[in-house]
Protein backbone atom coordinates (compact mmCIF):
# COMPACT_ATOMS: atom_id res chain seq x y z
CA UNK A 1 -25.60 -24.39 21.03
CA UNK A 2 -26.86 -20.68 19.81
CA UNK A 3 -29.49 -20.42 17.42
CA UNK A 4 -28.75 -18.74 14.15
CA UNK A 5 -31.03 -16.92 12.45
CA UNK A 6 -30.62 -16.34 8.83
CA UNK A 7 -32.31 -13.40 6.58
CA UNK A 8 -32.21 -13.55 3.03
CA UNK A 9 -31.26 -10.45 0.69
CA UNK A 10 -30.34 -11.54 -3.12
CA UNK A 11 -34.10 -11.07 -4.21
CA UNK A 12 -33.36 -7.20 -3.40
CA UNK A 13 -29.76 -6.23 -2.43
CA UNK A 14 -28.90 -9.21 -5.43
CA UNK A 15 -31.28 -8.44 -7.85
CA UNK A 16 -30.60 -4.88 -8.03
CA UNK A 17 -27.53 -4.93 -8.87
CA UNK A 18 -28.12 -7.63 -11.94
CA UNK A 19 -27.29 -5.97 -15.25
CA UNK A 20 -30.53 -8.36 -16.42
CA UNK A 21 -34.03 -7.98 -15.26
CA UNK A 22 -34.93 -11.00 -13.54
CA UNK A 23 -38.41 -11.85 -14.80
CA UNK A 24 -41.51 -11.81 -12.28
CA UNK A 25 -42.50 -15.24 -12.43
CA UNK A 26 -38.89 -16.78 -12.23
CA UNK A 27 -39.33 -14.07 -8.96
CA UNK A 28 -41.96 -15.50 -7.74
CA UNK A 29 -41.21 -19.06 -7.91
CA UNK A 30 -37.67 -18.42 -6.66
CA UNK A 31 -38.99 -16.83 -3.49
CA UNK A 32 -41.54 -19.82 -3.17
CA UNK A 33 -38.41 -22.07 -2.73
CA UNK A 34 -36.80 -19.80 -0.19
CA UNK A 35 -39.85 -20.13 1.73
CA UNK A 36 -39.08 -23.50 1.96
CA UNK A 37 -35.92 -23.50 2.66
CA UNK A 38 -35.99 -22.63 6.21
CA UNK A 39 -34.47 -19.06 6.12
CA UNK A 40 -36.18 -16.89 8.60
CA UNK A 41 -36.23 -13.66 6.62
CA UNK A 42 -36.66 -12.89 3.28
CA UNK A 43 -36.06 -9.37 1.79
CA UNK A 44 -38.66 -9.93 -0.80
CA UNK A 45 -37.94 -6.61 -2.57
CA UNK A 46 -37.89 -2.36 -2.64
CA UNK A 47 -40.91 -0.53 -3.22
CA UNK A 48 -38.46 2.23 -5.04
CA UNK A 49 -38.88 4.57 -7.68
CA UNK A 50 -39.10 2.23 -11.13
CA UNK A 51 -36.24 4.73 -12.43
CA UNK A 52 -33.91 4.33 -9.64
CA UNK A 53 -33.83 0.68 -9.59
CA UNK A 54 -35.57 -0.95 -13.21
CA UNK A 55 -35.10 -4.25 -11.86
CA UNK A 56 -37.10 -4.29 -8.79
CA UNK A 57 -40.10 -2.25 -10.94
CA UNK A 58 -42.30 -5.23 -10.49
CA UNK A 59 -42.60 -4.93 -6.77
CA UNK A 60 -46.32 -5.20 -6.90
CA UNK A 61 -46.63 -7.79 -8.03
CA UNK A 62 -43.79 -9.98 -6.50
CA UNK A 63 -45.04 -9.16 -2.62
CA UNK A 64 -48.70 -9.94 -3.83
CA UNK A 65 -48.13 -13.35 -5.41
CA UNK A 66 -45.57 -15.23 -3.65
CA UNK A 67 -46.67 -17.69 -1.46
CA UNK A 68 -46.29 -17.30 2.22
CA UNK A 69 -45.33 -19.20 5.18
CA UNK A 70 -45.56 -18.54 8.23
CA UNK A 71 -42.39 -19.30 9.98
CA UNK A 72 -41.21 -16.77 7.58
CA UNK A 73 -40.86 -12.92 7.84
CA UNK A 74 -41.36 -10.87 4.75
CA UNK A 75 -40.19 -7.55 4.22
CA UNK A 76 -39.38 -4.80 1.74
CA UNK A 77 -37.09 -1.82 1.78
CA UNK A 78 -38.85 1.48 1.75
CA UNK A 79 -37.80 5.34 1.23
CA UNK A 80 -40.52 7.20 2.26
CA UNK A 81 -43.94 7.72 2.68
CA UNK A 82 -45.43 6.58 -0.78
CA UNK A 83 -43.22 3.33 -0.58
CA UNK A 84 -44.75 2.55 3.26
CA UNK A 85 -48.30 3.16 1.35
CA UNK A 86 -47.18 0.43 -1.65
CA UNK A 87 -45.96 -2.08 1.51
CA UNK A 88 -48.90 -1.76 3.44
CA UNK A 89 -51.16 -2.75 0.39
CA UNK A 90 -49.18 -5.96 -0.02
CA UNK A 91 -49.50 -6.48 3.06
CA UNK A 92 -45.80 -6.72 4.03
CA UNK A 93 -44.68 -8.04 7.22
CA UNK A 94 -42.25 -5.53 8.44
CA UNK A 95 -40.59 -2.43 6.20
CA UNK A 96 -36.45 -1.88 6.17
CA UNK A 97 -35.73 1.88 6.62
CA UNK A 98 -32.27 2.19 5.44
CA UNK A 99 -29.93 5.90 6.49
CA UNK A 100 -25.82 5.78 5.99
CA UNK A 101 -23.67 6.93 9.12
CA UNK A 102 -21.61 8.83 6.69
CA UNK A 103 -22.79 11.82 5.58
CA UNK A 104 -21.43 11.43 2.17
CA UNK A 105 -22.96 8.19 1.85
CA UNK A 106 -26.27 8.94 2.30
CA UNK A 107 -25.97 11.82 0.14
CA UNK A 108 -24.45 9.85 -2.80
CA UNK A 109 -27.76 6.88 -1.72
CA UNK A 110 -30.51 9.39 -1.03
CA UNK A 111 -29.76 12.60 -1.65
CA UNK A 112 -30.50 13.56 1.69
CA UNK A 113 -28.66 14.78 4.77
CA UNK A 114 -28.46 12.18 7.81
CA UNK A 115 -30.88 13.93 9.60
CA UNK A 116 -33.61 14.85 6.46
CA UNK A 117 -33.40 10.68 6.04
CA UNK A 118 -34.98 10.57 9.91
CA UNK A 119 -37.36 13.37 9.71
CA UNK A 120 -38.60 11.48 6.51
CA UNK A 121 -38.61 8.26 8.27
CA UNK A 122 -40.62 10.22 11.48
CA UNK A 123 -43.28 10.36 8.68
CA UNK A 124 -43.16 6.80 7.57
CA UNK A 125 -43.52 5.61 11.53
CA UNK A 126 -47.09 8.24 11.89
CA UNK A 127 -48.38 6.32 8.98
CA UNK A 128 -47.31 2.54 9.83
CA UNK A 129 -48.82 3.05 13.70
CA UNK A 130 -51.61 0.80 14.19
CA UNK A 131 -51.15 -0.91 11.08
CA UNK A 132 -49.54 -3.64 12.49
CA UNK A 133 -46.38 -3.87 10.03
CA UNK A 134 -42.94 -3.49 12.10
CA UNK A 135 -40.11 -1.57 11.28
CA UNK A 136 -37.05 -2.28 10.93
CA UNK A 137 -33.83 0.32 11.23
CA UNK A 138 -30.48 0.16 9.09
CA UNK A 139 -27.42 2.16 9.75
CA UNK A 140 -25.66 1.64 6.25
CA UNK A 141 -21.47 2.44 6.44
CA UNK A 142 -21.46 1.49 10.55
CA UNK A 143 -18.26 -0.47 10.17
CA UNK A 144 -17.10 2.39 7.29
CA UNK A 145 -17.42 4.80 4.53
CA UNK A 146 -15.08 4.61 1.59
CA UNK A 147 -15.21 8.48 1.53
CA UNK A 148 -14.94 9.29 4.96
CA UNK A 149 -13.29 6.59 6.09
CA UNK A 150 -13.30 5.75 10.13
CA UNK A 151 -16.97 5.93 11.60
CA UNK A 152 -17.53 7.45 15.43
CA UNK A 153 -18.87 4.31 17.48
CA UNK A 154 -21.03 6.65 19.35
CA UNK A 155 -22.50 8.33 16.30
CA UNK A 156 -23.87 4.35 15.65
CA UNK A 157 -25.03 4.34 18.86
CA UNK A 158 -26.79 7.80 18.47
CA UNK A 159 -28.58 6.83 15.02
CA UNK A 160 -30.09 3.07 16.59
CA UNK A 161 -30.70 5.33 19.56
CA UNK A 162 -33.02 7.49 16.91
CA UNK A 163 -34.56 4.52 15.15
CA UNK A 164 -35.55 3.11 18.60
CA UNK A 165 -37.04 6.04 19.39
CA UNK A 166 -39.47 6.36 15.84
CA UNK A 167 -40.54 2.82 17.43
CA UNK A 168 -38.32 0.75 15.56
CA UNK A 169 -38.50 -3.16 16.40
CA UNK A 170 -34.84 -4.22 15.59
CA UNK A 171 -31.84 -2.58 14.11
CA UNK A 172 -29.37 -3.77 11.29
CA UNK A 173 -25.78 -2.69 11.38
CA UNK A 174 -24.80 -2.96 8.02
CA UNK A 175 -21.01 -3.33 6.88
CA UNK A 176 -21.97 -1.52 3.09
CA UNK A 177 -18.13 -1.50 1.73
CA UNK A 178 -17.25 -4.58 3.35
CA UNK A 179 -14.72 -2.34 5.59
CA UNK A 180 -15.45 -4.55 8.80
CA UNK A 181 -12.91 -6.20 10.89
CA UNK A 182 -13.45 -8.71 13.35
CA UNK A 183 -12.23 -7.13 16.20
CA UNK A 184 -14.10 -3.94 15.48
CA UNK A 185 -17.28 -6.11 14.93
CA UNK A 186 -16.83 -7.51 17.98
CA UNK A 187 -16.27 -4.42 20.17
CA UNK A 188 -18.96 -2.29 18.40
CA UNK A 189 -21.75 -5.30 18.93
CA UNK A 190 -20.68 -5.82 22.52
CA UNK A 191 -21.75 -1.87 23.41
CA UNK A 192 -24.78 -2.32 21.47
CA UNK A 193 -26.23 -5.27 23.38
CA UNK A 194 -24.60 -3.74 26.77
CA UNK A 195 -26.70 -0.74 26.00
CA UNK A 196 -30.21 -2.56 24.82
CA UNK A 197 -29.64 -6.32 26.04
CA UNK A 198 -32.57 -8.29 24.40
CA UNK A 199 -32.66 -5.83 21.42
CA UNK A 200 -32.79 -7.84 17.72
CA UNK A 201 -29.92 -6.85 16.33
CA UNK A 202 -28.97 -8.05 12.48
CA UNK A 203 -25.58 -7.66 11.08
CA UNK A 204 -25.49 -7.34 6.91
CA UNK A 205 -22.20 -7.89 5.89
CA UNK A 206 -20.70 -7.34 2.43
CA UNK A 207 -17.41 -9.66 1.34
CA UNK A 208 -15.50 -6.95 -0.33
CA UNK A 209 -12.62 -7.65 1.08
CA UNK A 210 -12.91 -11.70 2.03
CA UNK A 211 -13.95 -10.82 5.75
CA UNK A 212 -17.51 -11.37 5.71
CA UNK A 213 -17.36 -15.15 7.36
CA UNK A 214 -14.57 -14.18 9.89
CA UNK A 215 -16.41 -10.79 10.80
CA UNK A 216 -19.92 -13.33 11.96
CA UNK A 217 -18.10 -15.45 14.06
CA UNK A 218 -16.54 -12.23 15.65
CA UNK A 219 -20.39 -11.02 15.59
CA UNK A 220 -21.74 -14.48 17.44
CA UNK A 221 -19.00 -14.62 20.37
CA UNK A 222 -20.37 -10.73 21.12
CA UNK A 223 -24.08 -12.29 21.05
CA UNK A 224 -25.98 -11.05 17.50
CA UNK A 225 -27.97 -13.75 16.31
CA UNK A 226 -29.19 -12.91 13.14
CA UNK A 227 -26.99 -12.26 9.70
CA UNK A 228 -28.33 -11.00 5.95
CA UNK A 229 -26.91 -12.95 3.84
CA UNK A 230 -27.53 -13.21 -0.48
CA UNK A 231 -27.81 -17.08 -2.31
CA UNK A 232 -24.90 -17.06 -4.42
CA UNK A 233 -23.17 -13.91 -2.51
CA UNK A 234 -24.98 -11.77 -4.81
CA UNK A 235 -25.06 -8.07 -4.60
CA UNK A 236 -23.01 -4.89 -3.80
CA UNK A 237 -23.57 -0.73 -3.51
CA UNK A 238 -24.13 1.21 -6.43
CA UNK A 239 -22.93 3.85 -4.41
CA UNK A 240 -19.43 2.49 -3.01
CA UNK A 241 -17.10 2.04 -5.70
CA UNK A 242 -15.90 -1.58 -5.11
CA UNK A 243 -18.83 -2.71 -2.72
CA UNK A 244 -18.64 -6.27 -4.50
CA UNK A 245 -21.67 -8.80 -2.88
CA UNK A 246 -22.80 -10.18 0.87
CA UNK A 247 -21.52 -12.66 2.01
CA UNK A 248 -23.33 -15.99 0.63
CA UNK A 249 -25.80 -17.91 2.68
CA UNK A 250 -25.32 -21.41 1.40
CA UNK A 251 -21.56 -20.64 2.90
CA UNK A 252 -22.62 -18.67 5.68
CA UNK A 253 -24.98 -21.92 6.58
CA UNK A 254 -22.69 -24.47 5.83
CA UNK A 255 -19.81 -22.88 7.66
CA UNK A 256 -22.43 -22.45 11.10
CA UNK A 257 -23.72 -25.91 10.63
CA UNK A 258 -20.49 -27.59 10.49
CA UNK A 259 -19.70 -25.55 13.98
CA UNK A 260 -22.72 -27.03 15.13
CA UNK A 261 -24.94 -23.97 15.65
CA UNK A 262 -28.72 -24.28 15.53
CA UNK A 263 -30.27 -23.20 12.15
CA UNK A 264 -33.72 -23.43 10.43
CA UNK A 265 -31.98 -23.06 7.33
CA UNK A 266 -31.65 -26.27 4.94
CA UNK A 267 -28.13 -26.42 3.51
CA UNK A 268 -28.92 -29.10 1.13
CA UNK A 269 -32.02 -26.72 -0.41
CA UNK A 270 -29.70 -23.52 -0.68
CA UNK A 271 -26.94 -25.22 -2.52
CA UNK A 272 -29.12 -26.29 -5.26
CA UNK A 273 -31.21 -22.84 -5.13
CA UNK A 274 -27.95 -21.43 -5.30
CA UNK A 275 -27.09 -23.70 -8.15
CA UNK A 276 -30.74 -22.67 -10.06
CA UNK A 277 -29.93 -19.13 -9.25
CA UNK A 278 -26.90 -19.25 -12.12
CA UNK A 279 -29.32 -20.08 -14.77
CA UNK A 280 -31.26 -16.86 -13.74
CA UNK A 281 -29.08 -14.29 -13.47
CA UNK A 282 -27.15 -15.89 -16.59
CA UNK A 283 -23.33 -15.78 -14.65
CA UNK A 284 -21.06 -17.56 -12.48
CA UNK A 285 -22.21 -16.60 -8.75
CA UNK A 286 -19.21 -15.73 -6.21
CA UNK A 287 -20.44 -18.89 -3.81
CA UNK A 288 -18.14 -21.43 -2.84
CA UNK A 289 -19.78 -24.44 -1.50
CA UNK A 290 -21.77 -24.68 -5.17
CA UNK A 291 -18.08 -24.86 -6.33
CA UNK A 292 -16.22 -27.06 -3.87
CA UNK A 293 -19.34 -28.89 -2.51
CA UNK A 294 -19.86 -29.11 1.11
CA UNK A 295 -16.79 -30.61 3.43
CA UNK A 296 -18.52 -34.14 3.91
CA UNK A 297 -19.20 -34.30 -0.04
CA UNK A 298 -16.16 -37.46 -0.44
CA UNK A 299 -14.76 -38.38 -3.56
CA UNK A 300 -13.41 -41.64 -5.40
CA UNK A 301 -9.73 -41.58 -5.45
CA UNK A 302 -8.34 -41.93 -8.91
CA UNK A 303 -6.98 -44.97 -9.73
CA UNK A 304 -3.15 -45.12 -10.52
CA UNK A 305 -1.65 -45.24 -13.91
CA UNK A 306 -0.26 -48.52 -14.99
C-alpha cells in the first residue's frame, strides 16, 4: 500500500502557541526522541523576531544542538532575509517560507501584502542559491480565511505557481482555520498534482472543527503523501480567532497504520512522547489515542457483582 510520510510541527507551530516557555534542554532532548521515532520531518523551530514569538527565542541554540539523523529532514520557518542568514548558520536542512492566500490574513500574520511577502521571499531564494538548503513554499488559508471566507482555487494555483518559480522544492497547502472539507480537499489536490504530477506536495491541517483525520484520507485517495501533523495535536493561529491545534500525529499514525498504509513513523514511540509531552507543556494535550489507547490495547472484563 502507499507510503505515508509524516512531518512533525509541535516543536514550532506547538510550542508557539504555549502560554509557558518550554525550556531549551527539555527542547533539545524532546527533538532527540523525535529523531528516533521515525517521523520524516521535523519542524525544529522559527528563526523569528524574539518579540514576536518569546518562546521560540532560543532558536540558536535548539537547531545547533540537537542531534541529527539522517533519515530525517530538519527545517525551520523563516521571514526574511536575516532569518535565511540565522538557518544557514545552523546549518538547516531546508527553510519553510510561509504567505496567506487571503489578503487579510497575511496582513493580520506579516504585515505585508500577498505580493510584498513574495518579493521578500525573491530575496531569501538569491541568498539560499548555491547553499545547498531547499526551500520549501506554504500557502497559509488555501482551504479558507475566517475573514474572507471562500478562497479562489486558481489564486492557490497562481501562488504554488510563484513559489515554484523562486525555485521552491515542494509546496504545503495549509488548512490554517481548520475550514477544510473533504470534498474540497480532494478536488483542490487533484488539480494540483494534474498540473505538477511528481511535485511534493504536504498538506498541514488544523482540527478546528474535528475534520482534520477525514480531510487526509480525502487528501490520500487524490495522491498527497505527506501530512504536518503536532504530538499531542498541539498548536493553532494567533492570527485566526478559533484556529485551535493540527491534527495529532500519534492519531494521524495510528489511524494510517491500522488502514495498513506504509509509515516510518513508530506508533508505540509517539504515544509515550505524546504522553512525556504533558509533563512539559504542564496541560492536558487534545490527543486521543494517549486517552483511549490504541484499538488493539484489550482490557480485562470486570468481574460481576455477587
Amino acid at each position: 500500500m502507499t507510503k505515508i510520510f509524516i512531518q512533525e510541527v509541535a516543536t514550532r507551530d506547538g510550542f508557539q502557541m504555549e502560554e509557558r516557555f518550554i525550556p531549551t534542554e527539555e527542547k533539545i532532548a524532546l527533538m532527540d526522541r523525535l529523531s528516533d521515532s521515525g517521523v520524516d520531518k521535523i519542524e525544529v523551530t522559527s528563526f523569528v523576531s524574539p518579540k514576536a514569538i518569546p518562546n521560540l527565542r532560543d532558536a540558536e541554540e535548539v537547531m545547533s544542538e540537537i542531534r541529527r539523523n539522517d533519515g530525517v529532514t530538519y527545517t525551520t520557518l523563516i521571514p526574511n532575509v536575516r532569518g535565511a542568514e540565522r538557518a544557514a548558520a545552523c546549518q538547516a536542512d531546508e527553510v519553510n517560507l510561509v504567505a496567506s492566500v487571503s489578503e487579510t490574513h497575511n496582513s493580520k500574520n506579516v504585515r505585508r501584502t500577498v505580493d510584498e511577502s513574495f518579493a521578500s521571499f525573491k530575496e531569501i531564494a538569491d541568498y539560499l542559491s548555491g547553499t545547498g538548503i531547499n526551500i520549501n513554499g506554504t500557502l497559509a488559508t488555501t482551504f479558507g480565511c475566517p475573514f474572507e471566507g471562500s478562497i479562489d482555487e486558481n489564486r492557490v494555483l497562481e501562488l504554488a505557481e510563484s513559489y515554484l518559480d523562486l525555485g521552491a522544492r515542494g509546496i504545503t497547502l495549509a488548512d490554517t482555520t481548520g475550514m477544510a472539507t473533504p470534498n474540497q480537499v480532494y478536488d483542490l489536490c487533484k488539480k494540483v498534482l494534474d498540473r505538477w504530477p511528481g511535485l511534493p506536495v504536504t498538506l498541514h491541517f488544523h482540527n478546528t472543527r474535528g475534520m482534520g483525520l477525514a480531510n487526509v484520507v480525502e487528501g490520500i485517495r487524490a495522491g498527497i503523501t505527506r501530512y504536518d501533523a503536532s504530538l499531542g495535536g498541539l498548536g493553532g493561529c494567533p492570527f485566526a480567532p478559533g484556529a485551535t491545534g493540527n491534527i495529532c500525529t500519534e492519531d494521524l499514525v495510528h489511524m494510517l497504520a491500522f488502514m495498513g498504509y506504509e509509515m516510518n513513523a513508530d506508533l508505540d514511540k509517539l504515544i509515550a512522547l505524546s504522553s512525556h509531552l504533558e509533563t512539559l507543556v504542564g496541560h492536558e494535550v487534545p490527543g486521543q489515542v494517549i486517552k483511549a489507547g490504541k484499538i488493539t490495547d484489550l482490557h480485562t472484563s470486570p468481574a460481576h457483582p455477587k
